[in-house]
N, C-alpha and C. Protein backbone atom coordinates (compact mmCIF):
# COMPACT_ATOMS: atom_id res chain seq x y z
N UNK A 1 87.38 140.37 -75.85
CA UNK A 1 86.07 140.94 -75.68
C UNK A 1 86.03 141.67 -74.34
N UNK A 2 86.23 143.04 -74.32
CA UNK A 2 85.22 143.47 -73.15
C UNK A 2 83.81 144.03 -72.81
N UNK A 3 83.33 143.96 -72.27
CA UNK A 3 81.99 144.53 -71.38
C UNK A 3 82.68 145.86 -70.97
N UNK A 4 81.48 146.65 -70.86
CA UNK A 4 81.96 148.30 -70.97
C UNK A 4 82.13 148.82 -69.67
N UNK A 5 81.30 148.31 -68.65
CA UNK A 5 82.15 147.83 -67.39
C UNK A 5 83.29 147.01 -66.94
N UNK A 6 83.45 146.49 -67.73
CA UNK A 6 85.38 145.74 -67.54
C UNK A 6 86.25 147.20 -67.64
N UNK A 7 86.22 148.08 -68.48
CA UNK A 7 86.96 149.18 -69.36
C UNK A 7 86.41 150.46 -68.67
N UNK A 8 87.20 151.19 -69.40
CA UNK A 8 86.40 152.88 -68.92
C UNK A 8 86.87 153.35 -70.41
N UNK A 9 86.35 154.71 -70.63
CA UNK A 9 86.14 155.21 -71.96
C UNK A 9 87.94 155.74 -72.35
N UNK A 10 89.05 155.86 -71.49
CA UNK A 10 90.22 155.85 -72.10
C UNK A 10 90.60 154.98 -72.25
N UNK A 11 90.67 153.13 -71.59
CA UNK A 11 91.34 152.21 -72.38
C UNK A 11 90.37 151.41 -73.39
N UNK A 12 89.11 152.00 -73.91
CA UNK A 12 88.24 151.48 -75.01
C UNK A 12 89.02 152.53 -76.30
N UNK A 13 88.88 153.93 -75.96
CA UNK A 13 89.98 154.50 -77.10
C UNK A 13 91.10 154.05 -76.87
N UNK A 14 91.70 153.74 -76.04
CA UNK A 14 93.28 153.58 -76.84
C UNK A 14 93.24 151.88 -76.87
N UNK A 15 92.52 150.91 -76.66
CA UNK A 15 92.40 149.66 -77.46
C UNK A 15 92.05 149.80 -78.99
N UNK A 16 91.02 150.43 -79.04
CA UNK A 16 90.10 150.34 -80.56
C UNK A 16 90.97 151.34 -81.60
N UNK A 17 91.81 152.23 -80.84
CA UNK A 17 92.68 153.28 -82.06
C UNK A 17 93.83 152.28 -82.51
N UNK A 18 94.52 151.73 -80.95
CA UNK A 18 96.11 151.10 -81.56
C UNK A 18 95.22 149.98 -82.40
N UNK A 19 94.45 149.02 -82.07
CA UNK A 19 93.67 148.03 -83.02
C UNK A 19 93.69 148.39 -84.13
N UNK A 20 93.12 149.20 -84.48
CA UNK A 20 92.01 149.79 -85.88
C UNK A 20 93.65 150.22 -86.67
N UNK A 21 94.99 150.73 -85.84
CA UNK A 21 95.55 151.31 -86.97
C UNK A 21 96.81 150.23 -86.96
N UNK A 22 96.36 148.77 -87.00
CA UNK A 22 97.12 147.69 -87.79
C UNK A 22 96.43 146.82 -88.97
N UNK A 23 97.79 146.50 -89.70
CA UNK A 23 96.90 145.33 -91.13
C UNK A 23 96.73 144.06 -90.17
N UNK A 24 94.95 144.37 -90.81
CA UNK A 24 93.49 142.80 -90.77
C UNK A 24 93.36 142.56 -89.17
N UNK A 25 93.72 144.11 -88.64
CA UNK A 25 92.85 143.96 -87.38
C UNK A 25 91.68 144.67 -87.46
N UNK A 26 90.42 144.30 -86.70
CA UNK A 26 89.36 144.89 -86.58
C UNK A 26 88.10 145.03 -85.16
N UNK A 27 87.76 146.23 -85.22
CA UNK A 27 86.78 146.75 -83.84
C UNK A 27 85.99 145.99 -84.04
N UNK A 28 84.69 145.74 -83.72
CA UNK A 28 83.04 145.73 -83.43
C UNK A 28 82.78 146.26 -82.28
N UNK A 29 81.63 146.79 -81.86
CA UNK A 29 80.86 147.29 -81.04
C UNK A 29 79.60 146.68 -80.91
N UNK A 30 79.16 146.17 -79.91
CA UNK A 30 77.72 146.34 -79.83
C UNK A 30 77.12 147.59 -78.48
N UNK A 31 76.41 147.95 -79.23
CA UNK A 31 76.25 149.52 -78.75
C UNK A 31 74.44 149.95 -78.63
N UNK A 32 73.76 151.15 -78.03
CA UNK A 32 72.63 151.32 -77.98
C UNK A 32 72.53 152.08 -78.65
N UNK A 33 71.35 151.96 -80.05
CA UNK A 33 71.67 153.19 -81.04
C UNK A 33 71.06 154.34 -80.52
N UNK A 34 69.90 154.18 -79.83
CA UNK A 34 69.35 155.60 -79.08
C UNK A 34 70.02 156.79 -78.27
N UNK A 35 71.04 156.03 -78.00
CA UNK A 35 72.04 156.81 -77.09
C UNK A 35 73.19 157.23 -78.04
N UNK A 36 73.08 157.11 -79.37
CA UNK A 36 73.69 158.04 -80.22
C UNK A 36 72.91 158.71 -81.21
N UNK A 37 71.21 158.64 -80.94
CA UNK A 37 70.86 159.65 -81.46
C UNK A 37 69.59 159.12 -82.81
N UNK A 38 70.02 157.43 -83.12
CA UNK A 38 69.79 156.81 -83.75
C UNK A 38 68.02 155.80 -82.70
N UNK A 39 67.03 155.35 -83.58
CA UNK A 39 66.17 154.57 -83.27
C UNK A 39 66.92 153.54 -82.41
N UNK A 40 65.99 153.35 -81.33
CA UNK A 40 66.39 152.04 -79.73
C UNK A 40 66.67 151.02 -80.77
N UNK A 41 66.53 150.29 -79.74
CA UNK A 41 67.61 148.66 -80.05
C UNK A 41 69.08 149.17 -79.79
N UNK A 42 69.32 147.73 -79.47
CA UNK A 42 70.75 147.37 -79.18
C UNK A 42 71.38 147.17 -81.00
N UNK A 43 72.31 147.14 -81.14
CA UNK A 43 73.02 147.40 -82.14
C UNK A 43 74.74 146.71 -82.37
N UNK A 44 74.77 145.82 -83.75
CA UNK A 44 76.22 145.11 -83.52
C UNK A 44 77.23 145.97 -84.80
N UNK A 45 77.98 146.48 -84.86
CA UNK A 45 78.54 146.92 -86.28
C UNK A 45 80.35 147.17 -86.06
N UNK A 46 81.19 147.06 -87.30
CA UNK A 46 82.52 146.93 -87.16
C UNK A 46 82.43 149.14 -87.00
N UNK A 47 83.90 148.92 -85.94
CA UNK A 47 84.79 150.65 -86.53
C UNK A 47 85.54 150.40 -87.71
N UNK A 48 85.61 151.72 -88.17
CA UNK A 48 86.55 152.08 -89.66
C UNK A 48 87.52 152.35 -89.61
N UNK A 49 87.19 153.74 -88.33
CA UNK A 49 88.48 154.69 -87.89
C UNK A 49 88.02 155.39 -86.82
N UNK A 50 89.38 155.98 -86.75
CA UNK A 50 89.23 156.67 -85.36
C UNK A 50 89.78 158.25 -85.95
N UNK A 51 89.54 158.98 -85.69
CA UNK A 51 89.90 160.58 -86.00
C UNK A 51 90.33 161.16 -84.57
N UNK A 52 91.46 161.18 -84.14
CA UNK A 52 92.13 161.84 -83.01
C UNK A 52 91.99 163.29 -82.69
N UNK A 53 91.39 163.88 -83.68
CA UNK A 53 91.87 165.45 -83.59
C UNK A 53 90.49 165.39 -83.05
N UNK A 54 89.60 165.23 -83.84
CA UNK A 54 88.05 165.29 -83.34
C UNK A 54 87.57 164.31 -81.90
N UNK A 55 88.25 163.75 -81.80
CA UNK A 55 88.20 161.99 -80.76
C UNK A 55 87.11 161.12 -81.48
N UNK A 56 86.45 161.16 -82.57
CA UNK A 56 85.31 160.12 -83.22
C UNK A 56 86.17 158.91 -83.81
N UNK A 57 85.17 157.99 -83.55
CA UNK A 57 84.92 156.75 -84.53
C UNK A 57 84.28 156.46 -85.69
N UNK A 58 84.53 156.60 -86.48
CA UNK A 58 83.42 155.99 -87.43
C UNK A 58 83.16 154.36 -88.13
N UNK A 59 81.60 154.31 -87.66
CA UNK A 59 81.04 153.27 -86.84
C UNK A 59 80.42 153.02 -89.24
N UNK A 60 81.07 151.58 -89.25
CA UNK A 60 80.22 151.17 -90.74
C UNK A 60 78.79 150.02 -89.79
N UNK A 61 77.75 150.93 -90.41
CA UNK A 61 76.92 150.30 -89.98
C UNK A 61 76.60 148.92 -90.54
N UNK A 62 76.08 147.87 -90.30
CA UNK A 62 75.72 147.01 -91.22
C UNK A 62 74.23 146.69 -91.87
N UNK A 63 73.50 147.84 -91.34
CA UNK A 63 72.39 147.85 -92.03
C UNK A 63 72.18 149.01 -92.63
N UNK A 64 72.91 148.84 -93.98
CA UNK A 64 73.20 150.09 -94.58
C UNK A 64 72.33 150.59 -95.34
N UNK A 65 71.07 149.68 -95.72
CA UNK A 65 69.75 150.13 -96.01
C UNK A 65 69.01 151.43 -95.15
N UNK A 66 69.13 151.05 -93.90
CA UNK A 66 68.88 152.53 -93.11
C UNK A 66 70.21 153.38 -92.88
N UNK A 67 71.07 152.63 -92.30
CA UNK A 67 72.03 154.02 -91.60
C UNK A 67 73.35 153.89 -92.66
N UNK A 68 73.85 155.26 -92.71
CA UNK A 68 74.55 155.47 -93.26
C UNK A 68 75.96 155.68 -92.47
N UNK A 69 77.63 155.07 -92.57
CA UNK A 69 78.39 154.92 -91.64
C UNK A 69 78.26 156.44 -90.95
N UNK A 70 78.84 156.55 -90.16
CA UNK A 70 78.79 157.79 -89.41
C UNK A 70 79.66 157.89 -88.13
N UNK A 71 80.10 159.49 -87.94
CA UNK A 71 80.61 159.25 -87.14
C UNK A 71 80.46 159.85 -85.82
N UNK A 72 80.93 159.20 -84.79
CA UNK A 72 80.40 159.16 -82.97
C UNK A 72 81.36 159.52 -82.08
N UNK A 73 81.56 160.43 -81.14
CA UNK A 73 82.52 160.83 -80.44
C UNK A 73 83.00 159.93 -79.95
N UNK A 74 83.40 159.90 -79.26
CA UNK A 74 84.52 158.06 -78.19
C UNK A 74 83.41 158.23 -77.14
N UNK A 75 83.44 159.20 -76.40
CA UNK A 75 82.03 159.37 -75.22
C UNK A 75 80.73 159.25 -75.60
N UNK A 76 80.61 159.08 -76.86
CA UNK A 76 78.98 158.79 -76.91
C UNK A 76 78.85 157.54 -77.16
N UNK A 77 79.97 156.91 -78.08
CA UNK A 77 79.91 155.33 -78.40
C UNK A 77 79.93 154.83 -77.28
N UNK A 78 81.20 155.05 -76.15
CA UNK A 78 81.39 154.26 -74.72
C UNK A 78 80.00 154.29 -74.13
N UNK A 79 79.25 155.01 -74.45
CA UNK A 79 77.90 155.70 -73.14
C UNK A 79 76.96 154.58 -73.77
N UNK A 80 77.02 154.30 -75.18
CA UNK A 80 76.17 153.60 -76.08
C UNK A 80 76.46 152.23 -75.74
N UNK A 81 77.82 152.08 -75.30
CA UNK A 81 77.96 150.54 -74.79
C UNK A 81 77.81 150.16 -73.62
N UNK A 82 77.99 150.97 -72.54
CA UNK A 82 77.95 151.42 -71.02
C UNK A 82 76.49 150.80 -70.87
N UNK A 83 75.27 150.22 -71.89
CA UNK A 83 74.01 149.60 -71.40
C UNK A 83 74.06 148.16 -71.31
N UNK A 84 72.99 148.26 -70.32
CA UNK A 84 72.43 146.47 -70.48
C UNK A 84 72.05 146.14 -71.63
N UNK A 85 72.22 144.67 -72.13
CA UNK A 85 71.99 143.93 -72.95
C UNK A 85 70.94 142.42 -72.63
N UNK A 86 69.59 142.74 -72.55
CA UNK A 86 68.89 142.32 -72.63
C UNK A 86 68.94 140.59 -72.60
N UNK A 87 69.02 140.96 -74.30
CA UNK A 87 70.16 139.33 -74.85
C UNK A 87 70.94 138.39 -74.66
N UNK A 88 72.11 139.24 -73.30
CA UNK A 88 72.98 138.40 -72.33
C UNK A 88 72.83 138.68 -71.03
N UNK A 89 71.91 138.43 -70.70
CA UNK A 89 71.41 138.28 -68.77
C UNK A 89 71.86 139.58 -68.86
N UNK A 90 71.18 140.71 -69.28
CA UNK A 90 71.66 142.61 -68.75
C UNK A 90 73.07 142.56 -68.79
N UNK A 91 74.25 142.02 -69.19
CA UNK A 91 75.42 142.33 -68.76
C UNK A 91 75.34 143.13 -69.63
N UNK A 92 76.77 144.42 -69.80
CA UNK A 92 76.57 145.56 -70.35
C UNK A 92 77.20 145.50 -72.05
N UNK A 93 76.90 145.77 -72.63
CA UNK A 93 77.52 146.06 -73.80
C UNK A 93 78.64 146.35 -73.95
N UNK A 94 79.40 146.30 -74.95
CA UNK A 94 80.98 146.34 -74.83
C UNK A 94 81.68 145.75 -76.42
N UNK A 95 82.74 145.84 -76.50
CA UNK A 95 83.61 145.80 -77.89
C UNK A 95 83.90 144.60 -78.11
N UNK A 96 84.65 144.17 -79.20
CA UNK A 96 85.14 142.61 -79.41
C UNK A 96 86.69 143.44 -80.54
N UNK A 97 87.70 143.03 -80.35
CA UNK A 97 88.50 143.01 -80.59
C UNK A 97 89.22 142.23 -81.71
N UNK A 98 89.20 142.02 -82.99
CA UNK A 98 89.72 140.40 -83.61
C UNK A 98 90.69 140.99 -84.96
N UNK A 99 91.40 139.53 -84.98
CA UNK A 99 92.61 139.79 -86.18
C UNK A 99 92.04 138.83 -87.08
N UNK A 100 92.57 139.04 -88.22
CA UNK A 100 92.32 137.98 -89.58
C UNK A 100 92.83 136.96 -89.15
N UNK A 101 92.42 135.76 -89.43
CA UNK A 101 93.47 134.27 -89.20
C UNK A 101 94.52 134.14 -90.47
N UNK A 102 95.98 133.98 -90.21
CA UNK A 102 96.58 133.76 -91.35
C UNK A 102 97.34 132.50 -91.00
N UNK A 103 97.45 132.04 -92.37
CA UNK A 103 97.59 130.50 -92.89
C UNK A 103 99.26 130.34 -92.83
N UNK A 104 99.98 129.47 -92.30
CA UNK A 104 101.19 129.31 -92.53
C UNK A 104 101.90 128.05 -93.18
């Protein structure tokens, strides 16, 4: 897990790209949706992918009743996590990193 102050916006892309492009690893973000354009609140949802040519993520929302997945430059997601979080004494928002558990 980092806080978006632990990181800066090149080792959040190149954590969440090499992540995202292995089998039953996976991103989350918790992020500010206003600061991508989307209604305030703070915001928790997995990445899909990452598109290099463009530099976006695309973010599957989990409230897919309103938002539809979409996708967010690397600098607007980082900027989206770069806030306080209310929820945890203001510390800043930031990614979580995790693999599938496998059984041996």
């Amino acid at each position: 897990m980092w806080h978006a102050d632990e990181a800066n916006l090149h080792e959040f892309r190149t954590k969440a790209r090499e992540f995202l492009g292995q089998k039953d690893h996976f991103a989350i973000v918790n992020y500010l949706r206003m600061v991508i354009g989307q209604e305030r609140g703070g915001h928790i949802s997995p990445l899909a992918a990452y598109d290099a040519e463009l530099d976006r993520f695309l973010i599957l929302d989990v409230a897919r009743y309103k938002y539809q997945p979409v996708w967010v430059s690397a600098s607007d997601l980082f900027s989206a996590m770069n806030t306080p979080d209310a929820d945890n004494g203001n510390k800043k928002r930031g990614f979580v990193l995790i693999t599938r558990l496998t059984r041996q």
